[in-house]
C-alpha atoms as a PDB file:
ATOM      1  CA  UNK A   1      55.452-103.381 164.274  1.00  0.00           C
ATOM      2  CA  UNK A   2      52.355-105.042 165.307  1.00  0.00           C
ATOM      3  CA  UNK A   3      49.138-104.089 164.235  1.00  0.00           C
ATOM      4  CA  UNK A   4      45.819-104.980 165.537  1.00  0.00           C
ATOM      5  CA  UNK A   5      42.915-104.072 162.890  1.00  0.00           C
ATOM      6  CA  UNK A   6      39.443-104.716 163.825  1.00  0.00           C
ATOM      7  CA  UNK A   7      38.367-106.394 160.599  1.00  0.00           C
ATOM      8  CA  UNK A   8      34.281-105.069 161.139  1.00  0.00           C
ATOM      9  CA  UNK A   9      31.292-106.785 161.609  1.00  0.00           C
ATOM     10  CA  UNK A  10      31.052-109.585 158.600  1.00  0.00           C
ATOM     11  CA  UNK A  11      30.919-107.210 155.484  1.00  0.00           C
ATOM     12  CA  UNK A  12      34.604-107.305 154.105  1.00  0.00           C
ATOM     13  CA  UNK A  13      33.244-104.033 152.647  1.00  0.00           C
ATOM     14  CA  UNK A  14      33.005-102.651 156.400  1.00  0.00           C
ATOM     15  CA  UNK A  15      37.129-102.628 156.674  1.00  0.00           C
ATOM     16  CA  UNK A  16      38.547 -99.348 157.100  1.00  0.00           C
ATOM     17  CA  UNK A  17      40.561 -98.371 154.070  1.00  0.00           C
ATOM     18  CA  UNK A  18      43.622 -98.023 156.414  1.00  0.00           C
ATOM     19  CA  UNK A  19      42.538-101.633 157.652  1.00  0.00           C
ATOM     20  CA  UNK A  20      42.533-103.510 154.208  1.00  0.00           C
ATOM     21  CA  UNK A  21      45.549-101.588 153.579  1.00  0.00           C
ATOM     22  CA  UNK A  22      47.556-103.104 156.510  1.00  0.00           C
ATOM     23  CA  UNK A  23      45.828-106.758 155.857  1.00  0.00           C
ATOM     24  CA  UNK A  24      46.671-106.113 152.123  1.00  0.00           C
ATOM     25  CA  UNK A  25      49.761-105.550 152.794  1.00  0.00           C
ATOM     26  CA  UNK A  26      50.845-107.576 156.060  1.00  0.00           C
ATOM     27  CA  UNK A  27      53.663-110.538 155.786  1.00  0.00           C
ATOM     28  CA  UNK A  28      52.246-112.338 159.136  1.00  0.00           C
ATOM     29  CA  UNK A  29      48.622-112.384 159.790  1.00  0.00           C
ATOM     30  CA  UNK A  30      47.026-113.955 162.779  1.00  0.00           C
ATOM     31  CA  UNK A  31      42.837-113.628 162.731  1.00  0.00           C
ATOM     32  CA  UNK A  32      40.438-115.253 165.163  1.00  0.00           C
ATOM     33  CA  UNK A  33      38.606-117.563 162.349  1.00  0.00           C
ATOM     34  CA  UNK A  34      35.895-118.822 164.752  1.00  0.00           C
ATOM     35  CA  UNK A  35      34.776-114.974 164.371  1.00  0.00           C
ATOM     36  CA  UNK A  36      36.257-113.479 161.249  1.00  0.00           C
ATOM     37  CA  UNK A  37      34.722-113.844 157.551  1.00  0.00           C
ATOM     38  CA  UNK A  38      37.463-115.603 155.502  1.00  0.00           C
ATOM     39  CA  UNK A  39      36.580-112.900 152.863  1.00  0.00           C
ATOM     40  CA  UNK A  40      38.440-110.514 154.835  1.00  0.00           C
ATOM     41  CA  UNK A  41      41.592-112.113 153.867  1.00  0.00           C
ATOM     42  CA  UNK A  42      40.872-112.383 150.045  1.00  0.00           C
ATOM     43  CA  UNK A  43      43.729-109.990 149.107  1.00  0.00           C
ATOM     44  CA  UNK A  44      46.776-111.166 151.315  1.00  0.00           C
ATOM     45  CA  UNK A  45      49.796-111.464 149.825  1.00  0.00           C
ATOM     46  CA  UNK A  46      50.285-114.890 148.162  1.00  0.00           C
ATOM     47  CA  UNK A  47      53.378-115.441 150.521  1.00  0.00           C
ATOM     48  CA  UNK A  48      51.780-114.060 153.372  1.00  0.00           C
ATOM     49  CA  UNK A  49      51.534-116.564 157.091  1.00  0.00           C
ATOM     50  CA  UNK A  50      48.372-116.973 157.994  1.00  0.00           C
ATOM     51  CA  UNK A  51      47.576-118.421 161.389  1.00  0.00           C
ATOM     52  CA  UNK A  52      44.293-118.949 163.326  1.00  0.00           C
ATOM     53  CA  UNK A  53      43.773-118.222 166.460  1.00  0.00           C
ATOM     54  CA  UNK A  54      40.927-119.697 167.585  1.00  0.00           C
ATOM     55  CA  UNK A  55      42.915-123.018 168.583  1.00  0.00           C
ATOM     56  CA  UNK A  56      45.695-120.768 170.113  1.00  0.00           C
ATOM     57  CA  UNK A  57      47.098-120.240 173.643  1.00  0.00           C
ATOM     58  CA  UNK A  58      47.622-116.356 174.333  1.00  0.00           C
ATOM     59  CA  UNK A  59      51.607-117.988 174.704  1.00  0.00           C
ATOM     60  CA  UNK A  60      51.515-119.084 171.418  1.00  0.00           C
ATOM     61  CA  UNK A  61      49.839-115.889 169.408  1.00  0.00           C
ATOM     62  CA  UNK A  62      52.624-114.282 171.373  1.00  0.00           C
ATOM     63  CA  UNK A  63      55.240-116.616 170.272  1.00  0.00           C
ATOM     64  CA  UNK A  64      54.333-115.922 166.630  1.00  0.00           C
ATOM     65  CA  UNK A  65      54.331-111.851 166.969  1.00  0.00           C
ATOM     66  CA  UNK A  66      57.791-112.234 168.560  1.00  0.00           C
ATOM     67  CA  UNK A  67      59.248-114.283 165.962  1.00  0.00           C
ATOM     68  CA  UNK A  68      57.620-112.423 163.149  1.00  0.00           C
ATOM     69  CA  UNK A  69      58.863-109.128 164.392  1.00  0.00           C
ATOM     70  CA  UNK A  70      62.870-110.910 164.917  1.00  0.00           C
ATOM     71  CA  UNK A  71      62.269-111.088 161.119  1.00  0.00           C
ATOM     72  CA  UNK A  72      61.343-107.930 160.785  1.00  0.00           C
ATOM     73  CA  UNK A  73      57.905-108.648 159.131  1.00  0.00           C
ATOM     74  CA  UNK A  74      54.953-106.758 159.411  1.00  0.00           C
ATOM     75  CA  UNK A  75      52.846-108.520 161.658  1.00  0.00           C
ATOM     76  CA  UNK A  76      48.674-107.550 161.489  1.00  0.00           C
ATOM     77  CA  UNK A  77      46.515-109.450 164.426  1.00  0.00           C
ATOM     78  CA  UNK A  78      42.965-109.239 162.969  1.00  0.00           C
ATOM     79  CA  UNK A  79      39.908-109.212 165.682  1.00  0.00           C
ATOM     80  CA  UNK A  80      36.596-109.098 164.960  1.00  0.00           C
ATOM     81  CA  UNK A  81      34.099-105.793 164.714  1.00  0.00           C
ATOM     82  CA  UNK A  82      36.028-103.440 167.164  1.00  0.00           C
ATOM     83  CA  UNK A  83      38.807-104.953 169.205  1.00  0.00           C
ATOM     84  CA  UNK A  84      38.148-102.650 172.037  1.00  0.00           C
ATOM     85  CA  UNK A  85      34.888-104.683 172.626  1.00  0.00           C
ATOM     86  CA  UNK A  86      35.250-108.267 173.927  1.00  0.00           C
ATOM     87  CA  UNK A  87      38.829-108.787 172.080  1.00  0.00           C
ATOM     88  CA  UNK A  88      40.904-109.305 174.518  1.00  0.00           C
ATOM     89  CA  UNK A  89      43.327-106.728 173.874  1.00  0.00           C
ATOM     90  CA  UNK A  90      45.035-105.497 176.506  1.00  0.00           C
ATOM     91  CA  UNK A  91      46.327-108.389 177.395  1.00  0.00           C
ATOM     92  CA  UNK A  92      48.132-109.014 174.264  1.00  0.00           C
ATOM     93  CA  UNK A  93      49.296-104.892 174.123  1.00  0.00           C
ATOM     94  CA  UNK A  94      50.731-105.138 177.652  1.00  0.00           C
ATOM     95  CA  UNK A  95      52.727-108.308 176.749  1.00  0.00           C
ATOM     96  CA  UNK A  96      54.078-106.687 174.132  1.00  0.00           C
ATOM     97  CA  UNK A  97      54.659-103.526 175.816  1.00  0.00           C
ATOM     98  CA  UNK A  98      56.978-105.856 178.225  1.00  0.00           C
ATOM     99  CA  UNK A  99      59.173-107.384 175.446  1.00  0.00           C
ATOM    100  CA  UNK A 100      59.620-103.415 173.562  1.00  0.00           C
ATOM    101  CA  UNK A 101      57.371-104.576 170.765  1.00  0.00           C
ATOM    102  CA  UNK A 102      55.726-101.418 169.073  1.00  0.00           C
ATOM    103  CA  UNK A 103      52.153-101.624 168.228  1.00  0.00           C
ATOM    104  CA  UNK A 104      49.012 -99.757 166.976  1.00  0.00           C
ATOM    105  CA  UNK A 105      45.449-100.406 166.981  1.00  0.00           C
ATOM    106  CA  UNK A 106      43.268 -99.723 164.275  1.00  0.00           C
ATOM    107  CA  UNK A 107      39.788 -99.575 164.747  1.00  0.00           C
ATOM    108  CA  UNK A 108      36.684-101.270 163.407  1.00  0.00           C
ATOM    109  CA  UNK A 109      33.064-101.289 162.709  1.00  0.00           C
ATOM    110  CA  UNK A 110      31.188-102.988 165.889  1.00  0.00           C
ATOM    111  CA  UNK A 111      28.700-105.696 165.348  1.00  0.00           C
ATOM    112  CA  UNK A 112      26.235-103.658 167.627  1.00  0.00           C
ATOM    113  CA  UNK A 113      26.767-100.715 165.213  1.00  0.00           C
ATOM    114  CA  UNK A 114      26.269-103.226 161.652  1.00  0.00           C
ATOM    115  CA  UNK A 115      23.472-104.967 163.883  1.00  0.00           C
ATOM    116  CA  UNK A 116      21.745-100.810 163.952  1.00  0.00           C
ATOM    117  CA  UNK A 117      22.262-100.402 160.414  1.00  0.00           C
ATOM    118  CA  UNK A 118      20.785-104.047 159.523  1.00  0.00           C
ATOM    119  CA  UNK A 119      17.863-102.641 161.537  1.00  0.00           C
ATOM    120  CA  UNK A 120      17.611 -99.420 160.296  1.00  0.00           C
ATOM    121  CA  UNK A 121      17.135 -98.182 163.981  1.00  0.00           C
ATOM    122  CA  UNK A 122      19.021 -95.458 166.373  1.00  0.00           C
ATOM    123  CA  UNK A 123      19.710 -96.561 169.528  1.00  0.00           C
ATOM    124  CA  UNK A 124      19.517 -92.727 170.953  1.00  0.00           C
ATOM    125  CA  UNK A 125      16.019 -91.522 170.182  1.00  0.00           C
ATOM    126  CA  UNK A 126      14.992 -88.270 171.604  1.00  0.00           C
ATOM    127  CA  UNK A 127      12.503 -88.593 174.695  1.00  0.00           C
ATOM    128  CA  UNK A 128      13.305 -92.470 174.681  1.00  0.00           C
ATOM    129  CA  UNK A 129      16.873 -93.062 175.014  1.00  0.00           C
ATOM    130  CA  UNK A 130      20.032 -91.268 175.199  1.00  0.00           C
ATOM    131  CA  UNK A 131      22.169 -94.079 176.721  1.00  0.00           C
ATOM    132  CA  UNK A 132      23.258 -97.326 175.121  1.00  0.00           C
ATOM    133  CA  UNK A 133      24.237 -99.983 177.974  1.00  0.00           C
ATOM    134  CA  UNK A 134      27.149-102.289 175.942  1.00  0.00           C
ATOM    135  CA  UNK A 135      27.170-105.719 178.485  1.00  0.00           C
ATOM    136  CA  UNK A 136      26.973-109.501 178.572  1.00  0.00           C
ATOM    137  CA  UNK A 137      25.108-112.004 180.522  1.00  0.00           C
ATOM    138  CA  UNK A 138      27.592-114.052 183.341  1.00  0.00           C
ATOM    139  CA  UNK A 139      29.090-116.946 181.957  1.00  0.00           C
ATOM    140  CA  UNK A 140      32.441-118.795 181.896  1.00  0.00           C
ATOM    141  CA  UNK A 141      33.563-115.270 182.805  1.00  0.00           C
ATOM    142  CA  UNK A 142      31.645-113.671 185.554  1.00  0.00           C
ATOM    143  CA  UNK A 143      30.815-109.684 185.546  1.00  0.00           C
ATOM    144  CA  UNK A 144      31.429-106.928 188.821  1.00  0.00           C
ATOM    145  CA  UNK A 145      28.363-107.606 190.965  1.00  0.00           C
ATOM    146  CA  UNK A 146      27.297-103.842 190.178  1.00  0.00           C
ATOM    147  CA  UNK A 147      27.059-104.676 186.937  1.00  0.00           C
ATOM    148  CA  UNK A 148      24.723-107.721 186.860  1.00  0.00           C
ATOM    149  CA  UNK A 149      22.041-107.329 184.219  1.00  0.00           C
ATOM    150  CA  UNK A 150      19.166-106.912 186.984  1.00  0.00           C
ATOM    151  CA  UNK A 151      21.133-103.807 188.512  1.00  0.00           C
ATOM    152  CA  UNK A 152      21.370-102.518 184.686  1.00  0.00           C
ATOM    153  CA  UNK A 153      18.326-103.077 183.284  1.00  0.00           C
ATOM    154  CA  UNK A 154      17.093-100.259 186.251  1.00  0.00           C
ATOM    155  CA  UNK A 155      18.031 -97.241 184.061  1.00  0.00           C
ATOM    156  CA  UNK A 156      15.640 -98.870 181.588  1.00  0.00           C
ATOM    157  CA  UNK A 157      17.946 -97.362 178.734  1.00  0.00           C
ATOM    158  CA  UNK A 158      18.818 -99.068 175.637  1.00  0.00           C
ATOM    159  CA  UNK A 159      20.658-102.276 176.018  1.00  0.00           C
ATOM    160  CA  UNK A 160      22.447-104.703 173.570  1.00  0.00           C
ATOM    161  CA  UNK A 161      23.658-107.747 175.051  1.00  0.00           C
ATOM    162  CA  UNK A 162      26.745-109.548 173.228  1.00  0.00           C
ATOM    163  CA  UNK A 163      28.004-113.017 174.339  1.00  0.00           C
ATOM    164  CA  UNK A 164      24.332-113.794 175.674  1.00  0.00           C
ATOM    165  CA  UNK A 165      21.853-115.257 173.251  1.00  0.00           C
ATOM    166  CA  UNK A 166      22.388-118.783 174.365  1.00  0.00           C
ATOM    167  CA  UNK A 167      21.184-117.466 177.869  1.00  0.00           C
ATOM    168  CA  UNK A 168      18.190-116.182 176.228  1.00  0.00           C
ATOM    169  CA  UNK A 169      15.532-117.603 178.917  1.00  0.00           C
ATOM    170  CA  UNK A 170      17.942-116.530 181.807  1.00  0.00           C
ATOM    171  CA  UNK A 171      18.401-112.997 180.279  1.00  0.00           C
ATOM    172  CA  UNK A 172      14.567-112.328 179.560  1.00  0.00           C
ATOM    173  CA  UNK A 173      14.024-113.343 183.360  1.00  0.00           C
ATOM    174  CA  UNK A 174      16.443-110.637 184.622  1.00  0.00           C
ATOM    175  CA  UNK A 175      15.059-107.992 182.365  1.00  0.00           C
ATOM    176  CA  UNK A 176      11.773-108.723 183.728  1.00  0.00           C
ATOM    177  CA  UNK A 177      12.981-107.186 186.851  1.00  0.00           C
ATOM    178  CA  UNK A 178      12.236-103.804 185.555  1.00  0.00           C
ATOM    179  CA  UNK A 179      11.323-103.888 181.844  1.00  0.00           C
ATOM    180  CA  UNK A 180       7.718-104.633 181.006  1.00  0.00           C
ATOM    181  CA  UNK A 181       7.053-107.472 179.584  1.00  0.00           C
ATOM    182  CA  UNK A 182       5.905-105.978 176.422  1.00  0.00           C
ATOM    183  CA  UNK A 183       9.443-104.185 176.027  1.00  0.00           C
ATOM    184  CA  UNK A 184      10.770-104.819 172.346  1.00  0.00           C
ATOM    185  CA  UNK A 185      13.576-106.662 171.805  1.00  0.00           C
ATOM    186  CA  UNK A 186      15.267-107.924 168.007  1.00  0.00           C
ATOM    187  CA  UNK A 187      18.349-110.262 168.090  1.00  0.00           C
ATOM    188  CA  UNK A 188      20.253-109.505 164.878  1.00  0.00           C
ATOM    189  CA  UNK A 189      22.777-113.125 164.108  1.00  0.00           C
ATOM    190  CA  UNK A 190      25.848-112.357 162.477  1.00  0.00           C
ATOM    191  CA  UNK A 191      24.946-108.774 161.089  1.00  0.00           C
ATOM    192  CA  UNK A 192      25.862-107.796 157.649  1.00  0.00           C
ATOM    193  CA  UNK A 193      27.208-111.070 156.856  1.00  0.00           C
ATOM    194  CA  UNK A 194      25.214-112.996 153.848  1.00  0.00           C
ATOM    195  CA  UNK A 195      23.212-115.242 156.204  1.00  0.00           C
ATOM    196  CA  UNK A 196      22.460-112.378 158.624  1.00  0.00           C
ATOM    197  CA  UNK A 197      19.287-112.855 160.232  1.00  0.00           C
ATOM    198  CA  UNK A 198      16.981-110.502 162.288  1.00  0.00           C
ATOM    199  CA  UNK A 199      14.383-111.879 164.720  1.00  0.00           C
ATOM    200  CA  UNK A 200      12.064-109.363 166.270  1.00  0.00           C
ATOM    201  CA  UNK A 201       9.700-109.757 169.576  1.00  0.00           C
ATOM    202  CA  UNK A 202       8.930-108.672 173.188  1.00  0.00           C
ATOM    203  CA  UNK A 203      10.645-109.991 176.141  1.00  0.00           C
ATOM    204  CA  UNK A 204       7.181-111.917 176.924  1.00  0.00           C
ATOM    205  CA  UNK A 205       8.169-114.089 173.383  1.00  0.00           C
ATOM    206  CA  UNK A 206      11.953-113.602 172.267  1.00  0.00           C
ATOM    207  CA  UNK A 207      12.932-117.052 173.839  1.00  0.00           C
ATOM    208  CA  UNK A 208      10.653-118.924 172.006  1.00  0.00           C
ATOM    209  CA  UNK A 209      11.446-117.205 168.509  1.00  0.00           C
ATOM    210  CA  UNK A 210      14.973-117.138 168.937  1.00  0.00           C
ATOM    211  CA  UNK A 211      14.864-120.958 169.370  1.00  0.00           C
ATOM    212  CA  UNK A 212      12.403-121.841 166.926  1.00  0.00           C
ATOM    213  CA  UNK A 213      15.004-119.738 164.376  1.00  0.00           C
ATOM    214  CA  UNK A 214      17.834-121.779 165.794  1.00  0.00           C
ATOM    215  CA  UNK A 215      20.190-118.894 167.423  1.00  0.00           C
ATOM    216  CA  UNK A 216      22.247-120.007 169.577  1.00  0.00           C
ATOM    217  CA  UNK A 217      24.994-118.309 169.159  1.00  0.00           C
ATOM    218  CA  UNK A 218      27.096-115.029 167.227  1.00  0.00           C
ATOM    219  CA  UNK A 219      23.951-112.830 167.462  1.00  0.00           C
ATOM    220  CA  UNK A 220      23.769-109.680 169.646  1.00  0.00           C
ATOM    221  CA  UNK A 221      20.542-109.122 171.801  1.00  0.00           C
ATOM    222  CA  UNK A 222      18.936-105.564 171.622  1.00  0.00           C
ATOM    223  CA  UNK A 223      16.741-104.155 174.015  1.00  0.00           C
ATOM    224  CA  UNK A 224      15.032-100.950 174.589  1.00  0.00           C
ATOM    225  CA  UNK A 225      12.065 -98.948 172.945  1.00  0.00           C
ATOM    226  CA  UNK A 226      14.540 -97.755 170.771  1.00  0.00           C
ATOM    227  CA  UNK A 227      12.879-100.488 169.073  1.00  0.00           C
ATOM    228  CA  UNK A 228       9.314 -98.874 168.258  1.00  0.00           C
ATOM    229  CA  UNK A 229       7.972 -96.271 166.643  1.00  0.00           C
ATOM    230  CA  UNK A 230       7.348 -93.553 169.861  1.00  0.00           C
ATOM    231  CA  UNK A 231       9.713 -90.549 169.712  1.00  0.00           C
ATOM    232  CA  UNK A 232      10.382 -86.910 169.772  1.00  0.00           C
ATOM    233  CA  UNK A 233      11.884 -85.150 166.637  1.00  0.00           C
ATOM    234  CA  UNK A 234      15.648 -84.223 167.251  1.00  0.00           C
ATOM    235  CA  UNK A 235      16.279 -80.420 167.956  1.00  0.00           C
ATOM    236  CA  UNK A 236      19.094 -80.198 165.482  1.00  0.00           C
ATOM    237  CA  UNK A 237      17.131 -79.993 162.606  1.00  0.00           C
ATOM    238  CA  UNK A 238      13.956 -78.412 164.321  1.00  0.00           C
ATOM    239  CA  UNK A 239      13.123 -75.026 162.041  1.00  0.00           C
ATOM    240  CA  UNK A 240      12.403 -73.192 165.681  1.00  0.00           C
ATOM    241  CA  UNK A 241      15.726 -74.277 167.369  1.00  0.00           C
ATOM    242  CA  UNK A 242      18.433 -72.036 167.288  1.00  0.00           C
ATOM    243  CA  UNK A 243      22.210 -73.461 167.562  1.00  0.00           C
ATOM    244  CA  UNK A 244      25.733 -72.379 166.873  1.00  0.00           C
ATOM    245  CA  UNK A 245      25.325 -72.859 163.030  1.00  0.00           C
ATOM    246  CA  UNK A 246      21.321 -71.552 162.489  1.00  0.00           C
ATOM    247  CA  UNK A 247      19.054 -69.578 163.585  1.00  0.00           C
ATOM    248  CA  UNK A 248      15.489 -70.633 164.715  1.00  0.00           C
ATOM    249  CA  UNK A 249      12.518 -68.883 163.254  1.00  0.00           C
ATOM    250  CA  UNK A 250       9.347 -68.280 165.537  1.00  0.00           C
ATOM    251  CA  UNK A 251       6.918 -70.941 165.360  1.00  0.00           C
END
C-alpha cells in the first residue's frame, strides 16, 4: 500500500493524527524536502528509507514505490500542505493505478488555510466575500486562457495566489485591471513555520515591500478586502435570525 499524506503547512504540529501515524509508522518514506519541514520526519522508524524527492524524476519516485511495495513495505509519499493543491498527484495515482498498486490519500492542512490562521483573517466575510479564487500566476507551466489572472481578478472576490510571489510586479499589474489600487493585499512566507513572516500592503505598494523583505519565494499572495476591517455580522449567530437549530427573537 501506498500512502500519500499531506504533511501540512510547516507546523509538524499541523499533521493529522492519522498522518503522523502512517509517517510514524512507514518502512519507505519519500518527501519533497525542497518543501517539507525536516521536523515532520522526527519520529520515523530508525530503519526506515528515506528518500528526497526534490532531485527525483517522476520514473524514479515510481521506481522506489514499486520496489518498496515487491517487499511488501509500507510505503508513505509525503507532499506538502494538501496534496490535492499543486502536488502533482494524479499523475503519480494513475501510474500506480496502471501497475495494480493500491493507494490512499490522506489529507492535509493547506498553506493558504495556516497562511488565514497566521493572519487571524476569514477569507469569506459576509457582504465582502463569499468566494475564495485558489490560482497561480503563468510560469514554466502556463494556465487555460480563461483562467488568466486578468479574467479572474473580474469577480473581484478573494484571491490567494500560490507559486507567484516572484512575479510580484507582473501580478500587481494584472490585478490592476479591476482591483483598485488601494485593494489590500498581505503575503504570508512559509506560514506557521518558525521563520514565518507576514508582509502587509495595497497593490499600489506590495512590490516594493515584498522586495525590501526579501520574498522571493515559498510565500502565498492574498488578495481581497477580506483583508480590512468592513463587514456585515454573520446571520448564524444573529439573535433575530431564525434557523433549523434556533429561533430568532423580534428585534
Amino acid at each position: 500500500m501506498i500512502y500519500f499524506v499531506g504533511a501540512g503547512a510547516g507546523d509538524p504540529e499541523l499533521l493529522t493524527i492519522k498522518g503522523k501515524r502512517l509517517i510514524d509508522q512507514a518502512d519507505v518514506i519519500i518527501y519533497a524536502g525542497s518543501l517539507v519541514n525536516p521536523a515532520v520526519l522526527q519520529n520515523v522508524k530508525p530503519d526506515c528509507q528515506i528518500y528526497d524527492s526534490s532531485g527525483m524524476t517522476l520514473e524514479e519516485v515510481l521506481a522506489v514505490m514499486q520496489e518498496s511495495e515487491k517487499a511488501g513495505k509500507t510505503t508513505v509519499r509525503v507532499h506538502t500542505g494538501d496534496a490535492s493543491i499543486y502536488g502533482a498527484i494524479r499523475e503519480q495515482l494513475d501510474a500506480l493505478d496502471a501497475m495494480g498498486i493500491s493507494h490512499e490519500v490522506v489529507p492535509g492542512v493547506s498553506s493558504f488555510l495556516a497562511a488565514a490562521a497566521a493572519m487571524q483573517k476569514e477569507y469569506t466575510l459576509p457582504n465582502v466575500s463569499q468566494t475564495v479564487i485558489l490560482t497561480r500566476m503563468e510560469g514554466r507551466t502556463p494556465v487555460p486562457e480563461r483562467e488568466r489572472v486578468e479574467e479572474l481578478a473580474k469577480h473581484r472576490a478573494t484571491m490567494i495566489f500560490f507559486l507567484s510571489v516572484g512575479q510580484i510586479d507582473e501580478l500587481v499589474k494584472k490585478l490592476c485591471t479591476s482591483y483598485p489600487a488601494t485593494t489590500p493585499v498581505a503575503v504570508v512566507y512559509k506560514a506557521s513555520w518558525p521563520d514565518q513572516k507576514i508582509v502587509q500592503g495595497t497593490l499600489a505598494n506590495i512590490s516594493e515591500k515584498v522586495k525590501a523583505a526579501g520574498i522571493t519565494k515559498t510565500a502565498l499572495v492574498t488578495v481581497g478586502d477580506f483583508l480590512g476591517d468592513s463587514y456585515a455580522l454573520s446571520k448564524l449567530y444573529d439573535k433575530t435570525f431564525t434557523h433549523e437549530f434556533r429561533k430568532g427573537i423580534s428585534s
